[in-house]
PDB file of N, CA and C in Angstrom:
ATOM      1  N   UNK A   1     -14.959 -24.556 -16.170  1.00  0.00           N
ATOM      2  CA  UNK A   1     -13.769 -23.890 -16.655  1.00  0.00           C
ATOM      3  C   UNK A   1     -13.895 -22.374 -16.476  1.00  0.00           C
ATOM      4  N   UNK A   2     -14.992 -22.358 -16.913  1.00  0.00           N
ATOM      5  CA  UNK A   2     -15.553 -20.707 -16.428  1.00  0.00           C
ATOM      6  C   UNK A   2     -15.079 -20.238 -14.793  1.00  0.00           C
ATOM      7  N   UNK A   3     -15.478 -20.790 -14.216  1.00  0.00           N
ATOM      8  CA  UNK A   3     -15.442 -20.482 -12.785  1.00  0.00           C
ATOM      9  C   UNK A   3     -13.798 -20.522 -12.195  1.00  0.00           C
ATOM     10  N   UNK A   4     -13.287 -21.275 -12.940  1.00  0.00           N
ATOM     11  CA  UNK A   4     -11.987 -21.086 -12.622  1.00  0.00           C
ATOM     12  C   UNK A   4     -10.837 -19.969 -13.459  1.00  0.00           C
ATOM     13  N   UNK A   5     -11.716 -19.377 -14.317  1.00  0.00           N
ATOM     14  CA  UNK A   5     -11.096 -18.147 -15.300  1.00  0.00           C
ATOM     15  C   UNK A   5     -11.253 -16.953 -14.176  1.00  0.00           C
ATOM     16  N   UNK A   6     -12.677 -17.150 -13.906  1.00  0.00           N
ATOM     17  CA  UNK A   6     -13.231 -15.924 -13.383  1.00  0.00           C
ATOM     18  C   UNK A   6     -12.683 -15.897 -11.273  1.00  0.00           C
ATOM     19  N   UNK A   7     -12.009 -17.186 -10.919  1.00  0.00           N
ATOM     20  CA  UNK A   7     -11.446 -16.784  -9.834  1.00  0.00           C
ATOM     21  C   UNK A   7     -10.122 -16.178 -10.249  1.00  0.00           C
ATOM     22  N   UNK A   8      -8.996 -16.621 -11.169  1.00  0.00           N
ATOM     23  CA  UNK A   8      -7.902 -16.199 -12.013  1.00  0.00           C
ATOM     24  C   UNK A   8      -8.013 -15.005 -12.124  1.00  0.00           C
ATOM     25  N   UNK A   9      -8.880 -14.167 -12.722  1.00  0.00           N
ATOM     26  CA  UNK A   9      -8.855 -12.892 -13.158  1.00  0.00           C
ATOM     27  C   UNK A   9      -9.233 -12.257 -11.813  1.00  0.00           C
ATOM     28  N   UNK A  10     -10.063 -12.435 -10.519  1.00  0.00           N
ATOM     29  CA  UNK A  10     -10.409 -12.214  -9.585  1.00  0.00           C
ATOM     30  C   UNK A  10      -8.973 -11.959  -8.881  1.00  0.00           C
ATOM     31  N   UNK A  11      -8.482 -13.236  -8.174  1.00  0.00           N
ATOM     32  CA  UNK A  11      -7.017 -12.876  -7.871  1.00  0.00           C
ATOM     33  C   UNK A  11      -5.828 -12.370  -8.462  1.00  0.00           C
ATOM     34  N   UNK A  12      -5.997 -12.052  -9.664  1.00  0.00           N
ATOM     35  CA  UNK A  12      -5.046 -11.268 -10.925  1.00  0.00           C
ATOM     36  C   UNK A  12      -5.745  -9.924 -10.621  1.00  0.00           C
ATOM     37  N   UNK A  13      -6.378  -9.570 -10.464  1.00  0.00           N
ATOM     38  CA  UNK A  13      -6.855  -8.222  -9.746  1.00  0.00           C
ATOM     39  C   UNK A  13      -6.435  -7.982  -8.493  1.00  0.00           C
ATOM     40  N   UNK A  14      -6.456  -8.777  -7.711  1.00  0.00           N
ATOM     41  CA  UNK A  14      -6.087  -8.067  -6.285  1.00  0.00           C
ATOM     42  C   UNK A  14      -4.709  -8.072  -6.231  1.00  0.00           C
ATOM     43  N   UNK A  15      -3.729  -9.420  -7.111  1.00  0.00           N
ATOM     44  CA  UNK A  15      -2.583  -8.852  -7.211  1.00  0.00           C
ATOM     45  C   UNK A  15      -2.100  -7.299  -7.373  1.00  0.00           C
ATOM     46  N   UNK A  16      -2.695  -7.895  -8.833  1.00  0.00           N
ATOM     47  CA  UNK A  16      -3.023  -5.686  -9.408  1.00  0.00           C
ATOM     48  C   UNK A  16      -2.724  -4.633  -7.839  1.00  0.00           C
ATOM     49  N   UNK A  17      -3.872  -4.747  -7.513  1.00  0.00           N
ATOM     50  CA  UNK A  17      -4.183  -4.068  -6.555  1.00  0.00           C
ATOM     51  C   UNK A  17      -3.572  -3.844  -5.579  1.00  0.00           C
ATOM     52  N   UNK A  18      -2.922  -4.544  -4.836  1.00  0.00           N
ATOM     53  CA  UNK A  18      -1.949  -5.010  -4.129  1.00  0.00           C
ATOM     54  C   UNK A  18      -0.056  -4.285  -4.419  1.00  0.00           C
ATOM     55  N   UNK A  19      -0.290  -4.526  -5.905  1.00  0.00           N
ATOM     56  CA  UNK A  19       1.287  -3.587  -6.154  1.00  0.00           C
ATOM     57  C   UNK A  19       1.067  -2.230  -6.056  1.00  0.00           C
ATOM     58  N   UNK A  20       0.209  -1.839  -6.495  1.00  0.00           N
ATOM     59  CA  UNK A  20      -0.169  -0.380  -6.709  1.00  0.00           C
ATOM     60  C   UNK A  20      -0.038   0.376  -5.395  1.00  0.00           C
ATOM     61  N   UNK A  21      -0.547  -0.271  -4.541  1.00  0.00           N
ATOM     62  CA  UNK A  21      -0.966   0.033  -3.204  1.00  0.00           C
ATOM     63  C   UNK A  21       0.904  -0.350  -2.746  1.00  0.00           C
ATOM     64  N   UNK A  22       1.592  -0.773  -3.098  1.00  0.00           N
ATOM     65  CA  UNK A  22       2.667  -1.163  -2.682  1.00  0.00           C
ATOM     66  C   UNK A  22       3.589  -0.190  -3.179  1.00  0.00           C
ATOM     67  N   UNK A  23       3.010   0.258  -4.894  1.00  0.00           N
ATOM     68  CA  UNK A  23       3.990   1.059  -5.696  1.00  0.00           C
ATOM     69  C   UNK A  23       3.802   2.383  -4.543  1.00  0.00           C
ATOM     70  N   UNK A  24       2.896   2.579  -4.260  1.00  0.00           N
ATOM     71  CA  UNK A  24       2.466   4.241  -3.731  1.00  0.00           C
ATOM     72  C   UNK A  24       3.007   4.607  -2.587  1.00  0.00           C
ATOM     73  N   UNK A  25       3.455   3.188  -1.541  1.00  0.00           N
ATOM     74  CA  UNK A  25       4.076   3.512  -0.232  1.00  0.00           C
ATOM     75  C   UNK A  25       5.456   3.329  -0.981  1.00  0.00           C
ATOM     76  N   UNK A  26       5.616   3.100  -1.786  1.00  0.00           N
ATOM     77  CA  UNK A  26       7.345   3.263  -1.678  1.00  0.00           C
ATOM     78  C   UNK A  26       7.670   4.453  -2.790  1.00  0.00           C
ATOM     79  N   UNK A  27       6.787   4.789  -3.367  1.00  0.00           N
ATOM     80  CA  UNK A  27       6.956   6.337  -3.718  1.00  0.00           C
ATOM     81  C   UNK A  27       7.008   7.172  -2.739  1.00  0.00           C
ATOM     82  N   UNK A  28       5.678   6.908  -2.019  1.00  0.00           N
ATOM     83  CA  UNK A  28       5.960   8.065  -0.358  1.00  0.00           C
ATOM     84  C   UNK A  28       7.023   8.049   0.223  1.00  0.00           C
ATOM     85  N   UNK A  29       7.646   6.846   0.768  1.00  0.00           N
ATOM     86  CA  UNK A  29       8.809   6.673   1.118  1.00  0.00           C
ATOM     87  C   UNK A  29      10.385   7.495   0.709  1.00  0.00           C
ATOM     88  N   UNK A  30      10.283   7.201  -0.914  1.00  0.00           N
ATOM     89  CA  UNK A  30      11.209   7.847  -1.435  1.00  0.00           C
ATOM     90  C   UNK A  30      11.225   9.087  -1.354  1.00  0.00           C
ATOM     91  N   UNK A  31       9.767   9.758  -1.807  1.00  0.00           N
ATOM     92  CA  UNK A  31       9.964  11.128  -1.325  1.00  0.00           C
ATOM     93  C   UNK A  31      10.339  11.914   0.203  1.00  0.00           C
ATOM     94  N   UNK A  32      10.083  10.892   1.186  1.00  0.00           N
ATOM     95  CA  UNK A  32      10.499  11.539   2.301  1.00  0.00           C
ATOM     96  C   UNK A  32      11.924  11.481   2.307  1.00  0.00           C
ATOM     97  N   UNK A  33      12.147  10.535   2.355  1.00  0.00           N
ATOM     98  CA  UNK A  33      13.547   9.958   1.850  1.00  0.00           C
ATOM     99  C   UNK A  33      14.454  11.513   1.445  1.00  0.00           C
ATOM    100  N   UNK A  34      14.063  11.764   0.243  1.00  0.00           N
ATOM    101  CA  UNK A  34      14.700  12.650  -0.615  1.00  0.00           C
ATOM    102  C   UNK A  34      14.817  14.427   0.339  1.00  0.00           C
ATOM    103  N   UNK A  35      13.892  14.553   1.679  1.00  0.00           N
ATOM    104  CA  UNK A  35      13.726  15.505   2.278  1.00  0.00           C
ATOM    105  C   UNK A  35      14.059  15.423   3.430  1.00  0.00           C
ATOM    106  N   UNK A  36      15.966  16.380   3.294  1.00  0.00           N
ATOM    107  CA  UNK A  36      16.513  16.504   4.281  1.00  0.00           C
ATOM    108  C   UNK A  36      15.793  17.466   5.606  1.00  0.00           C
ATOM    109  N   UNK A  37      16.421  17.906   6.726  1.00  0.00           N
ATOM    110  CA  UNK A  37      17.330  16.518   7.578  1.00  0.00           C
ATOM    111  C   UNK A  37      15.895  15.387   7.583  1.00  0.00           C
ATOM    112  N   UNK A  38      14.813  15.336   7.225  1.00  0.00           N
ATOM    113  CA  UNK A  38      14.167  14.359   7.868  1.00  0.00           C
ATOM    114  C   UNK A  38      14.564  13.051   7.671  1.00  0.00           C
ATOM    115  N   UNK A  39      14.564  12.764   9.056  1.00  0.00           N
ATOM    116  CA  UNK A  39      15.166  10.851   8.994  1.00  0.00           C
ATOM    117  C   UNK A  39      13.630   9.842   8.830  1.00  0.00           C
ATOM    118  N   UNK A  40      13.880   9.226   7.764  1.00  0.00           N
ATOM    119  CA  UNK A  40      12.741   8.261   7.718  1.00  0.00           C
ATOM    120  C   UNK A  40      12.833   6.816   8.465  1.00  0.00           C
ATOM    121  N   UNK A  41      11.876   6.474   8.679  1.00  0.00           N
ATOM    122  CA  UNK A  41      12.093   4.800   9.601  1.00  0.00           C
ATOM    123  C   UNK A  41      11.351   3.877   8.559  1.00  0.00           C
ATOM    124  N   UNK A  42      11.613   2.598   8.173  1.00  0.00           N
ATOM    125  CA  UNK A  42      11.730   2.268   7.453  1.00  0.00           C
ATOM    126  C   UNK A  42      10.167   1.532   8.586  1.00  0.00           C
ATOM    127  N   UNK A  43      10.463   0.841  10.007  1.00  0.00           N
ATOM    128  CA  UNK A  43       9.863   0.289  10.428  1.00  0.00           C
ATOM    129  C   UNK A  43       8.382   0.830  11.086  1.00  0.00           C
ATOM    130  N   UNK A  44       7.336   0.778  10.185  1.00  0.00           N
ATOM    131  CA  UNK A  44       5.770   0.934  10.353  1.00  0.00           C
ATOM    132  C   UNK A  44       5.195   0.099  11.056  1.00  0.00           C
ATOM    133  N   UNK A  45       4.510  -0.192  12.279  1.00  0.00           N
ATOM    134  CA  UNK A  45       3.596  -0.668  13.136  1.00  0.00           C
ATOM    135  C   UNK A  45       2.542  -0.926  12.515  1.00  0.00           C
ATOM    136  N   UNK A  46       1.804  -2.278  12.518  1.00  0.00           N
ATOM    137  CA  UNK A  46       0.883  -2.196  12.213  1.00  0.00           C
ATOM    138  C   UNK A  46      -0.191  -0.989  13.196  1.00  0.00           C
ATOM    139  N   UNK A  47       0.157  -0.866  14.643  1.00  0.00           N
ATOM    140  CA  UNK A  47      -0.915   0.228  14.912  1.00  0.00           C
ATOM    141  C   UNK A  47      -1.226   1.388  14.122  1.00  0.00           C
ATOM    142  N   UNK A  48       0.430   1.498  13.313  1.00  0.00           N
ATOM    143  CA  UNK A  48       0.392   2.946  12.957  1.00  0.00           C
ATOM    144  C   UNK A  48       0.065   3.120  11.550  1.00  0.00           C
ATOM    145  N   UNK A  49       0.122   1.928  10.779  1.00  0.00           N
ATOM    146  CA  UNK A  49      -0.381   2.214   9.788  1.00  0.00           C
ATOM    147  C   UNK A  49      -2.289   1.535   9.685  1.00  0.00           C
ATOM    148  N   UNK A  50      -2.611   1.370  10.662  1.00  0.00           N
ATOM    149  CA  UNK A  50      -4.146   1.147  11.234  1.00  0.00           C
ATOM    150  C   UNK A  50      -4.702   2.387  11.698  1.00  0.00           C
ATOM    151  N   UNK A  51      -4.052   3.495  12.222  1.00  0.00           N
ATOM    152  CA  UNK A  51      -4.361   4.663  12.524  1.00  0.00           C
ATOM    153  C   UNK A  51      -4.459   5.471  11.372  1.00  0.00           C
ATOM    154  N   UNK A  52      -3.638   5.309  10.610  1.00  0.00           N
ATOM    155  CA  UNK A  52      -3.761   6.459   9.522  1.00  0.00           C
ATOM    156  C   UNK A  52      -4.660   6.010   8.283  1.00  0.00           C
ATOM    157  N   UNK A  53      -4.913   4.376   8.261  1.00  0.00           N
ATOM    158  CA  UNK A  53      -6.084   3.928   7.641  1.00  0.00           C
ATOM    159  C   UNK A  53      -7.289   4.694   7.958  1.00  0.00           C
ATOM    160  N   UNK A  54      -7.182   4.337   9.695  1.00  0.00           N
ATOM    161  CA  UNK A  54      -8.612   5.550  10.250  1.00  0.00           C
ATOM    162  C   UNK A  54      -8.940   6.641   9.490  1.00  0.00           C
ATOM    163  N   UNK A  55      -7.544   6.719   9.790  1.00  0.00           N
ATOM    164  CA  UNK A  55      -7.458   8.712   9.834  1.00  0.00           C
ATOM    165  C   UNK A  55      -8.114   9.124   8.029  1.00  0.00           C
ATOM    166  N   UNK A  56      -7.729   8.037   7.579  1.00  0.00           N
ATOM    167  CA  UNK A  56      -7.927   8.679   5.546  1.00  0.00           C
ATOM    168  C   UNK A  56      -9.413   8.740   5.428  1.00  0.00           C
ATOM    169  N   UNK A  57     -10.069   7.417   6.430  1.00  0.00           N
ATOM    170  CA  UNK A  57     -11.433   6.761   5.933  1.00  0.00           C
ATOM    171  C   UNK A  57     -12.375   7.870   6.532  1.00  0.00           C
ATOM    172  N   UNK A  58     -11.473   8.488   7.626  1.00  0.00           N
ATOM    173  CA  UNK A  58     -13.011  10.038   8.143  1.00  0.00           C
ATOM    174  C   UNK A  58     -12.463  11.127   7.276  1.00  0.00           C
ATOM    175  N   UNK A  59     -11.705  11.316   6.849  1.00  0.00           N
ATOM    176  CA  UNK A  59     -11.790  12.449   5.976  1.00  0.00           C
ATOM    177  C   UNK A  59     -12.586  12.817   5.000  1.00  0.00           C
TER     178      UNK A  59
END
């Protein structure tokens, strides 16, 4: 029973994790959003959001 609490709370975490990471791109979003003239594209590449993964992890 144990083992099945502790996968529960395991994947109840990455949910977690998962919105947050979800809440934060659509905050970014909005803020570009909100900053004229720039036109935002709604549609992200996975290349391009694989590049800027890069790009965070050498900084």
């Amino acid at each position: 029973m144990s083992e099945e609490n502790s996968y529960e709370d395991r994947l109840l975490i990455a949910f977690e994790s998962n919105a947050t990471y979800l809440q934060s791109i659509a905050e970014s979003l909005k803020i570009l959003a909100e900053k004229p003239p720039v036109a935002v594209t709604l549609e992200i590449t996975e290349d391009i959001l694989t590049e800027m993964q890069a790009r965070e992890m050498l900084r």
